[in-house]
C-alpha atoms as a PDB file:
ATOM      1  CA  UNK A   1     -21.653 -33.194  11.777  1.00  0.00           C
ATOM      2  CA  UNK A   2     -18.176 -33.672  10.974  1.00  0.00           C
ATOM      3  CA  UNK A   3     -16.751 -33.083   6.881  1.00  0.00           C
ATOM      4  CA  UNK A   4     -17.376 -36.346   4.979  1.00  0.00           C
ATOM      5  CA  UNK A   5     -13.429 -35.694   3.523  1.00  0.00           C
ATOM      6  CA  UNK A   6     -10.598 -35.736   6.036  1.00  0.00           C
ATOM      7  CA  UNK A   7      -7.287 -34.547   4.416  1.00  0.00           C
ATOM      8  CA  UNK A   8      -4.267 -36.042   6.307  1.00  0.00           C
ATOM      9  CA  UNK A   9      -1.408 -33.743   5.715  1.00  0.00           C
ATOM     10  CA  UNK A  10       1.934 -32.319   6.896  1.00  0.00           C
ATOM     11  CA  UNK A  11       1.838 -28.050   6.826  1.00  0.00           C
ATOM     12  CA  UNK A  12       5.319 -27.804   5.044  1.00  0.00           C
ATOM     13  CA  UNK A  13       4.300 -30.883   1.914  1.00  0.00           C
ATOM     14  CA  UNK A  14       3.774 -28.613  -1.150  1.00  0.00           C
ATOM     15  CA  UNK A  15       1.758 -31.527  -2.696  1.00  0.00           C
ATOM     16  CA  UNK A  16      -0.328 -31.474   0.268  1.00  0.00           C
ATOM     17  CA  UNK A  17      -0.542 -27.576  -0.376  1.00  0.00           C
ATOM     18  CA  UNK A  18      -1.791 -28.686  -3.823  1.00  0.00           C
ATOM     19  CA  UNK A  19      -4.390 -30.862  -2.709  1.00  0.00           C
ATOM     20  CA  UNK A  20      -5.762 -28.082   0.351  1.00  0.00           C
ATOM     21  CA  UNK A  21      -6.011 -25.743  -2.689  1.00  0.00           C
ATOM     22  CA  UNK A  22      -8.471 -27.567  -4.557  1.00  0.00           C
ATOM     23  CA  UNK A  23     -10.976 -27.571  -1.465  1.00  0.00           C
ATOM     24  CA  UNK A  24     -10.599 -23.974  -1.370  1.00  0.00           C
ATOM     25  CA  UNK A  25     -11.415 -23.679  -5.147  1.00  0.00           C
ATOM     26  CA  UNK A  26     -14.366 -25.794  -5.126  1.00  0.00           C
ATOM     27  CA  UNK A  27     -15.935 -24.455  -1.345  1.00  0.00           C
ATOM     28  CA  UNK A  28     -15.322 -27.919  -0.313  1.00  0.00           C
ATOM     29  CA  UNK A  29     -15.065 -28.618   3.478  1.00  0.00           C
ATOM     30  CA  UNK A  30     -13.018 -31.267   4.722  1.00  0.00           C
ATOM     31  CA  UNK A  31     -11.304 -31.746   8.123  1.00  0.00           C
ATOM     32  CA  UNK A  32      -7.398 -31.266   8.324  1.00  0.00           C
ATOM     33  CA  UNK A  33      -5.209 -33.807   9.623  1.00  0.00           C
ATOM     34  CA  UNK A  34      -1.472 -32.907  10.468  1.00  0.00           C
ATOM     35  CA  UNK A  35       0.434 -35.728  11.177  1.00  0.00           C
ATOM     36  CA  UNK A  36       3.823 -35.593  13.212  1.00  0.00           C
ATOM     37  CA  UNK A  37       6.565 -36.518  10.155  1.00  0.00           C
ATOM     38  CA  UNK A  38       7.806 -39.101  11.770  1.00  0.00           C
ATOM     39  CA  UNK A  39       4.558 -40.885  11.643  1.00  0.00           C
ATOM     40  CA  UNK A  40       5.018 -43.739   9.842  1.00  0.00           C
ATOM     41  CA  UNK A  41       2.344 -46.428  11.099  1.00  0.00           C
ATOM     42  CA  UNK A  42      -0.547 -44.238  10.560  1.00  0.00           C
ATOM     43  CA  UNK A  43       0.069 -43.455   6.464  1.00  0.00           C
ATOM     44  CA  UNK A  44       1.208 -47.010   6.035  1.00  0.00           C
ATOM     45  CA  UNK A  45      -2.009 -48.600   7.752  1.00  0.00           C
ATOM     46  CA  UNK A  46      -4.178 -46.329   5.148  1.00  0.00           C
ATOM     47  CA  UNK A  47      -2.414 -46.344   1.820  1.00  0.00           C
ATOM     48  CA  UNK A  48       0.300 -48.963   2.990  1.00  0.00           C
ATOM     49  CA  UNK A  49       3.784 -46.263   2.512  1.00  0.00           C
ATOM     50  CA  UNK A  50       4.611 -43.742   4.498  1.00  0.00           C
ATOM     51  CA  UNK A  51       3.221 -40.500   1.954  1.00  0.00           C
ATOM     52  CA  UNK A  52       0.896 -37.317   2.322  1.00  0.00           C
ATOM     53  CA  UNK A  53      -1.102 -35.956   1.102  1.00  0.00           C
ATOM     54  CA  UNK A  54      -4.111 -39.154   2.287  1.00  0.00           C
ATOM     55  CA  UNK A  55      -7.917 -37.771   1.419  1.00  0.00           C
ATOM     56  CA  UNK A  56     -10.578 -40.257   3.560  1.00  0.00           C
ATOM     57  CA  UNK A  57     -13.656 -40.404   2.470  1.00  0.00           C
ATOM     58  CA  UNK A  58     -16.434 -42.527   2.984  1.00  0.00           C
ATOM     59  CA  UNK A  59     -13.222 -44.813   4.857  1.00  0.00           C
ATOM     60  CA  UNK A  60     -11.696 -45.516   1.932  1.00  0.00           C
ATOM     61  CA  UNK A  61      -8.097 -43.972   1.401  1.00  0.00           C
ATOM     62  CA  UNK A  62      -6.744 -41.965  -1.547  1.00  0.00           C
ATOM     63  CA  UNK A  63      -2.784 -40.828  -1.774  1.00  0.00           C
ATOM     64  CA  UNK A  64      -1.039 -38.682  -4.461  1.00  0.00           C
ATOM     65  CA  UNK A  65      -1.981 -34.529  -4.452  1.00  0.00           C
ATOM     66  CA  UNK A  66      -2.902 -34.725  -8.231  1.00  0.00           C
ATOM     67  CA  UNK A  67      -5.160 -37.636  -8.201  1.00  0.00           C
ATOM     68  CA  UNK A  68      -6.665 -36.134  -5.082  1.00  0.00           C
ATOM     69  CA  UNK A  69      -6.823 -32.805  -7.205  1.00  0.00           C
ATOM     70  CA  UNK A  70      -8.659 -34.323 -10.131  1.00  0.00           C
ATOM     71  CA  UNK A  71     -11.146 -36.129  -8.117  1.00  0.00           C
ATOM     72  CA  UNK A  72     -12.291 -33.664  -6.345  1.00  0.00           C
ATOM     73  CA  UNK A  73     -12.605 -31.275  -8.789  1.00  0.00           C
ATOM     74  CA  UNK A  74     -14.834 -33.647 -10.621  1.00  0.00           C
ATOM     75  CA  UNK A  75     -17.521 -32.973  -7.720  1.00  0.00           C
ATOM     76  CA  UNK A  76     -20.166 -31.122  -9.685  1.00  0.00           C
ATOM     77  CA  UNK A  77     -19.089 -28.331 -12.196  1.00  0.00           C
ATOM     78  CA  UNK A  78     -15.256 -28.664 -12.400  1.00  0.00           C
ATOM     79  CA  UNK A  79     -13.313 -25.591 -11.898  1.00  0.00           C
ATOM     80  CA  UNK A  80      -9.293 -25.946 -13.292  1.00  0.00           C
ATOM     81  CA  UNK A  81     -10.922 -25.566 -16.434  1.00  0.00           C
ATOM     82  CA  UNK A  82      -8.038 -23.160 -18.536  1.00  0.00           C
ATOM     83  CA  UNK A  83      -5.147 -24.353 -20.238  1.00  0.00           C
ATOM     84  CA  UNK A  84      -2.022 -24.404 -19.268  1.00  0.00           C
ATOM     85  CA  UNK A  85       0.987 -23.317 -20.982  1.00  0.00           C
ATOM     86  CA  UNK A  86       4.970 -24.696 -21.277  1.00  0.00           C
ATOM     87  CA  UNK A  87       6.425 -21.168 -19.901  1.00  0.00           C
ATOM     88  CA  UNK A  88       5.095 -22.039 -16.728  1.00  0.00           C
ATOM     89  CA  UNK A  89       6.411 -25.456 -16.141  1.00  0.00           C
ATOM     90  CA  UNK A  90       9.540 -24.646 -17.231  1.00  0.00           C
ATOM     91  CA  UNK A  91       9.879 -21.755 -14.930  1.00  0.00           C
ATOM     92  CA  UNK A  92       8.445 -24.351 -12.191  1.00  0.00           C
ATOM     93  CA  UNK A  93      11.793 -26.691 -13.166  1.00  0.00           C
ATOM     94  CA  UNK A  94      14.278 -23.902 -13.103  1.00  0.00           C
ATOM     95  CA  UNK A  95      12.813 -22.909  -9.780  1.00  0.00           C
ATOM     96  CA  UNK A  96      12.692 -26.062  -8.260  1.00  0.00           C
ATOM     97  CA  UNK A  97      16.153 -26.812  -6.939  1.00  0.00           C
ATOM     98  CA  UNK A  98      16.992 -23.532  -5.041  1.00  0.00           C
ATOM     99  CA  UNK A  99      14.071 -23.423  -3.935  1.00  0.00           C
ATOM    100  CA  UNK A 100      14.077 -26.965  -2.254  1.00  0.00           C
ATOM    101  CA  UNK A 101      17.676 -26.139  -0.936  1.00  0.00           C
ATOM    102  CA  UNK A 102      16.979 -23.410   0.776  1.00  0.00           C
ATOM    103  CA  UNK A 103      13.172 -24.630   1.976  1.00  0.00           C
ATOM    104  CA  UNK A 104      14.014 -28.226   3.623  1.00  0.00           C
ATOM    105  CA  UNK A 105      16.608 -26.373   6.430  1.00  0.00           C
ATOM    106  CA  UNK A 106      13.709 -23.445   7.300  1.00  0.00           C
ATOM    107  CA  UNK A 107      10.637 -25.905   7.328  1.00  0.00           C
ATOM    108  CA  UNK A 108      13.283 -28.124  10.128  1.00  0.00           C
ATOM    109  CA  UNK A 109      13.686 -25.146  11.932  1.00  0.00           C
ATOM    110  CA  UNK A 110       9.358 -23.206  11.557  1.00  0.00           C
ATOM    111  CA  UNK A 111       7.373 -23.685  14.329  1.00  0.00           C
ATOM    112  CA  UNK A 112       5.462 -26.294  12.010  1.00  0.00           C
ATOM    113  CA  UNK A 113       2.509 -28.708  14.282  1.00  0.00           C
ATOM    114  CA  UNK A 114       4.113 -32.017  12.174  1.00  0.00           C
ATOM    115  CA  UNK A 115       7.499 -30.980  13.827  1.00  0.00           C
ATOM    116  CA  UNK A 116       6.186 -30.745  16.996  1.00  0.00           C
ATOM    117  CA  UNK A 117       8.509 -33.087  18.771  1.00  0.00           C
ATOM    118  CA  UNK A 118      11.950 -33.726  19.317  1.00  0.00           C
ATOM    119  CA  UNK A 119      11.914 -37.240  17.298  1.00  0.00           C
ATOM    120  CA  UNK A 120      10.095 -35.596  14.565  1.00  0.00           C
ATOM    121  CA  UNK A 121      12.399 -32.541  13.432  1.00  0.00           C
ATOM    122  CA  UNK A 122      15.494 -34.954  13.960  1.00  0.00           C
ATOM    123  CA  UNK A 123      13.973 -37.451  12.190  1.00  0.00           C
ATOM    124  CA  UNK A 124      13.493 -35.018   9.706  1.00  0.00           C
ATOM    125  CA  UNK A 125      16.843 -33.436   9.777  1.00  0.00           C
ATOM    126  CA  UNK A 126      18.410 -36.354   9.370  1.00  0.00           C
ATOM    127  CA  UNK A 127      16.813 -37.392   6.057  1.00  0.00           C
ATOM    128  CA  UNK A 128      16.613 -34.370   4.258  1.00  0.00           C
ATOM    129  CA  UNK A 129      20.237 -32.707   5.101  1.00  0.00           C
ATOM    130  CA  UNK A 130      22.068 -35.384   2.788  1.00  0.00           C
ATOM    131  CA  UNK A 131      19.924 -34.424   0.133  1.00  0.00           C
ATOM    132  CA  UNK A 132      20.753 -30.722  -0.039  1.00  0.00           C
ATOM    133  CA  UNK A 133      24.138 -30.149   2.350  1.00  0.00           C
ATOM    134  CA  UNK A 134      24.598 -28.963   5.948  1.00  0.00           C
ATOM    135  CA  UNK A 135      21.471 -27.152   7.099  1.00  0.00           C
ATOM    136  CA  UNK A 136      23.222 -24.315   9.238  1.00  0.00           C
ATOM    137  CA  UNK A 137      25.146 -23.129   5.552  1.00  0.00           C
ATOM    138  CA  UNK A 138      21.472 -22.835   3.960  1.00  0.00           C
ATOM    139  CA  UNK A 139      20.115 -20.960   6.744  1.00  0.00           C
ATOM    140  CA  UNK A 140      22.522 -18.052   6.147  1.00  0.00           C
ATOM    141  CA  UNK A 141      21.216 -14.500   4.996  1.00  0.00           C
ATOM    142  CA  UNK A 142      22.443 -14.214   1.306  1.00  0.00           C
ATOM    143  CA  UNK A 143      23.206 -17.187  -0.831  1.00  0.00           C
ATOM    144  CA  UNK A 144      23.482 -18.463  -4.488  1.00  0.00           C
ATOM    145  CA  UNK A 145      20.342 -19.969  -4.355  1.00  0.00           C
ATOM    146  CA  UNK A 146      18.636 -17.089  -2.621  1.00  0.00           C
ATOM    147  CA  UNK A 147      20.087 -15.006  -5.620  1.00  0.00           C
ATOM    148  CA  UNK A 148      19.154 -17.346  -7.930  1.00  0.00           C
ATOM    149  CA  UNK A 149      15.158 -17.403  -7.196  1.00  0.00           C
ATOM    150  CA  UNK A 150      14.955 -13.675  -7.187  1.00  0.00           C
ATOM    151  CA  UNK A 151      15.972 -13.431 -10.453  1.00  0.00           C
ATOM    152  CA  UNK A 152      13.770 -16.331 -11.417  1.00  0.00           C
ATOM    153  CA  UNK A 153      10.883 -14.271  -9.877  1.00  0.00           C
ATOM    154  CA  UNK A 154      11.754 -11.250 -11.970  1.00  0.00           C
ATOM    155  CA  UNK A 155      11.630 -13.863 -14.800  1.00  0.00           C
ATOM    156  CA  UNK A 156       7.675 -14.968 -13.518  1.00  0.00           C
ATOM    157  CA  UNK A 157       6.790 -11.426 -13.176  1.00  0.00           C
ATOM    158  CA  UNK A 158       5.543 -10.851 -17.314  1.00  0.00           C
ATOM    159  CA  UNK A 159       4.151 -14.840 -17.586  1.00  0.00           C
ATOM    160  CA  UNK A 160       1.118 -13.684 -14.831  1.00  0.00           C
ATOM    161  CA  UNK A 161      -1.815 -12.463 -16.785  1.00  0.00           C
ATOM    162  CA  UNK A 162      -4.104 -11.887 -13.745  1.00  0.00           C
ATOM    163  CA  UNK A 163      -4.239 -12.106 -10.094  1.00  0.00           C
ATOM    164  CA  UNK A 164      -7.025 -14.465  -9.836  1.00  0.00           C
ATOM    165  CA  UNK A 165      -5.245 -17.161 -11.868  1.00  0.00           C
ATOM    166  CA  UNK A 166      -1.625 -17.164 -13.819  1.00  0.00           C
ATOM    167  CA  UNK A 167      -3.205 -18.202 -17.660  1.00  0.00           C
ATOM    168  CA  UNK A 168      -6.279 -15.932 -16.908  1.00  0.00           C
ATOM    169  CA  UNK A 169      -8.286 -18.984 -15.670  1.00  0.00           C
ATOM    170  CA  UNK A 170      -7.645 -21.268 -13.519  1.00  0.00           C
ATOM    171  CA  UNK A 171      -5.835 -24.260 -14.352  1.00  0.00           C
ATOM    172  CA  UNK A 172      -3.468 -26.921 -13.230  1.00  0.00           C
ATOM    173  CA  UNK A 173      -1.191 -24.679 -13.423  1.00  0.00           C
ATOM    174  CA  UNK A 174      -2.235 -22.535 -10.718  1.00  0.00           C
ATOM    175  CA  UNK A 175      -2.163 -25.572  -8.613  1.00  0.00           C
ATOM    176  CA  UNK A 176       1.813 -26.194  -9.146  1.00  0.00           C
ATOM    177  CA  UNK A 177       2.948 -22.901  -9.742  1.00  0.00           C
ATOM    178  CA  UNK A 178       1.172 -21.374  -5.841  1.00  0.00           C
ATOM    179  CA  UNK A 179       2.460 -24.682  -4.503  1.00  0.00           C
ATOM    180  CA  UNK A 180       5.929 -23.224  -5.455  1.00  0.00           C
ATOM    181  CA  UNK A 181       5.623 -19.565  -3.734  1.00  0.00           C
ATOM    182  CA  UNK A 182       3.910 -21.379  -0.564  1.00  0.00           C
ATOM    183  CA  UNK A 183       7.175 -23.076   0.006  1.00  0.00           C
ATOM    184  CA  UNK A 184       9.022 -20.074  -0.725  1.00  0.00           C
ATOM    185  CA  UNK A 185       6.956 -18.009   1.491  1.00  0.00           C
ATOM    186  CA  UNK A 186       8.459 -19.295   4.347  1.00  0.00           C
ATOM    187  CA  UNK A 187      11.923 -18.288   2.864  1.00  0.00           C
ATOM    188  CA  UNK A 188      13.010 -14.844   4.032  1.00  0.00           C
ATOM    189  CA  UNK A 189      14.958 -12.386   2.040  1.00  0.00           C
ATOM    190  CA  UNK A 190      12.592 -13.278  -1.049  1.00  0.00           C
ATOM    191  CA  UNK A 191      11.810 -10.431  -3.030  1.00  0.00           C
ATOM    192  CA  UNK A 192       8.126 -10.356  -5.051  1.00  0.00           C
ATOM    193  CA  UNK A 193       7.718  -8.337  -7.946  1.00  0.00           C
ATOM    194  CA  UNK A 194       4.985  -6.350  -7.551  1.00  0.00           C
ATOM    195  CA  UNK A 195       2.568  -8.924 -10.434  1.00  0.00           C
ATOM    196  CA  UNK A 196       3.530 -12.510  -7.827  1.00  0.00           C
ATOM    197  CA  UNK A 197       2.879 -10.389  -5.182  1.00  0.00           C
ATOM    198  CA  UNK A 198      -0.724  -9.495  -6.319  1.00  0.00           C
ATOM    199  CA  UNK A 199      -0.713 -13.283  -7.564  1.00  0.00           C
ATOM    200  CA  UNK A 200       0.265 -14.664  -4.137  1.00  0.00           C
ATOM    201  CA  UNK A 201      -1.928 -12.945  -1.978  1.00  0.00           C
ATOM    202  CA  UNK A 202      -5.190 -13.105  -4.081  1.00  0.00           C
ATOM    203  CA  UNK A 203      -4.658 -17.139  -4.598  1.00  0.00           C
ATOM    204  CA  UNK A 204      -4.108 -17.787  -0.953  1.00  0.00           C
ATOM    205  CA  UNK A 205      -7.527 -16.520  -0.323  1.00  0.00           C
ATOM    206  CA  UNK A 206      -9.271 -17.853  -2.959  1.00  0.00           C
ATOM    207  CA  UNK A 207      -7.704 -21.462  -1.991  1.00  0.00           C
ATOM    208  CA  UNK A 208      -7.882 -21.141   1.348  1.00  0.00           C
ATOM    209  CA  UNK A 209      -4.295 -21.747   2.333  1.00  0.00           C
ATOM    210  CA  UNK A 210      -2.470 -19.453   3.968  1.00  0.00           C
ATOM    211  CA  UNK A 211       1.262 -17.876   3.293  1.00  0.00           C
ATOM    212  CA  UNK A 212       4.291 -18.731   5.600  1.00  0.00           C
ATOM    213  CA  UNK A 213       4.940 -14.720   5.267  1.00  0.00           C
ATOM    214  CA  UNK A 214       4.678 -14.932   9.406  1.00  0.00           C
ATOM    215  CA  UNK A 215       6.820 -17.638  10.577  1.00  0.00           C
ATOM    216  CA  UNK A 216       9.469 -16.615   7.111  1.00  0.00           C
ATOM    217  CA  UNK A 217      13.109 -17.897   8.332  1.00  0.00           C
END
């Protein structure tokens, strides 16, 4: 008998991390749909744009990672239950724009399924390198912005009060904050203090998603 939720994702989308999380949390099973990124008749026939994270269920169609979050965590006894505090969300800004420099040019170039063809990466490529600059130059060993997030991670280190979840309990913020370190898991030359590291590894079992630490560029 197949999952009555199919998730319809791409395995790069940090908002579709943040939706696969909340599955984990919960002991929810659902069915995992990667679509090639240059898919654009399939998202627009369910939810009529071309977005991901898409939860079916029950053939009815549901876009947007947080609303997907919320919903199903209000299956039964919800479980982002602790609050959530302002250091985190600003650390979440500051981190933001290095880190999407230097992810968009190393998820074009992973061995990721929703770049598995030609069309797709290009497509891809072609989109995204405006946004942030010429690919190759981000792809180099030691940059600003590769500076820059190590230090921000240094900054992280003392805000983690446990392992199991950032505020002690977990919390929306847990949701945003391991969406961040998924995407820069696939980053190499990242340094973890020793507290993220901890953080990192225990969250991507208890959610179910797994680290790019394999396929880092």
């Amino acid at each position: 008998m197949s999952a009555p939720y199919i998730l319809y994702i791409y395995e790069h989308c940090p908002f579709c991390t943040k939706a696969r999380m909340i599955f984990g949390f919960k002991k929810i099973p659902y069915e995992k749909r990667i679509l090639l990124n240059d898919d654009v008749d399939g998202p627009v026939r369910m939810v009529g744009r071309k977005v991901v994270p898409i939860l079916e269920e029950n053939g009815h169609f549901m876009p947007e990672s947080m609303d997907i979050v919320t919903h199903i965590d209000g299956i039964g006894t919800p479980v982002l239950t602790g609050d959530t505090r302002p250091e985190i969300t600003a650390w979440l800004q500051k981190a933001a724009a290095p880190l999407y420099r230097l992810f968009l040019p190393r998820a074009a170039a992973a061995p990721l399924p929703e770049f598995g063809t030609t069309s797709a990466r290009a497509g891809f490529i072609r989109r995204k390198e405006p946004s942030v600059g010429a690919f190759s130059a981000l792809l180099e060993e030691k940059t600003e912005e590769l500076t820059q997030l190590n230090a921000l991670l240094k900054d992280l280190a003392p805000l983690i009060r446990s392992p199991e979840a950032v505020n002690g309990e977990l919390s929306t913020d847990d949701i945003h904050l391991f969406a961040h370190l998924h995407s820069l898991s696939l980053i190499r030359g990242v340094v973890y203090p020793p507290e993220i590291e901890a953080y990192r590894q225990a969250m991507a079992v208890r959610c179910g998603v797994e680290l790019f630490d394999d396929i880092a560029v």
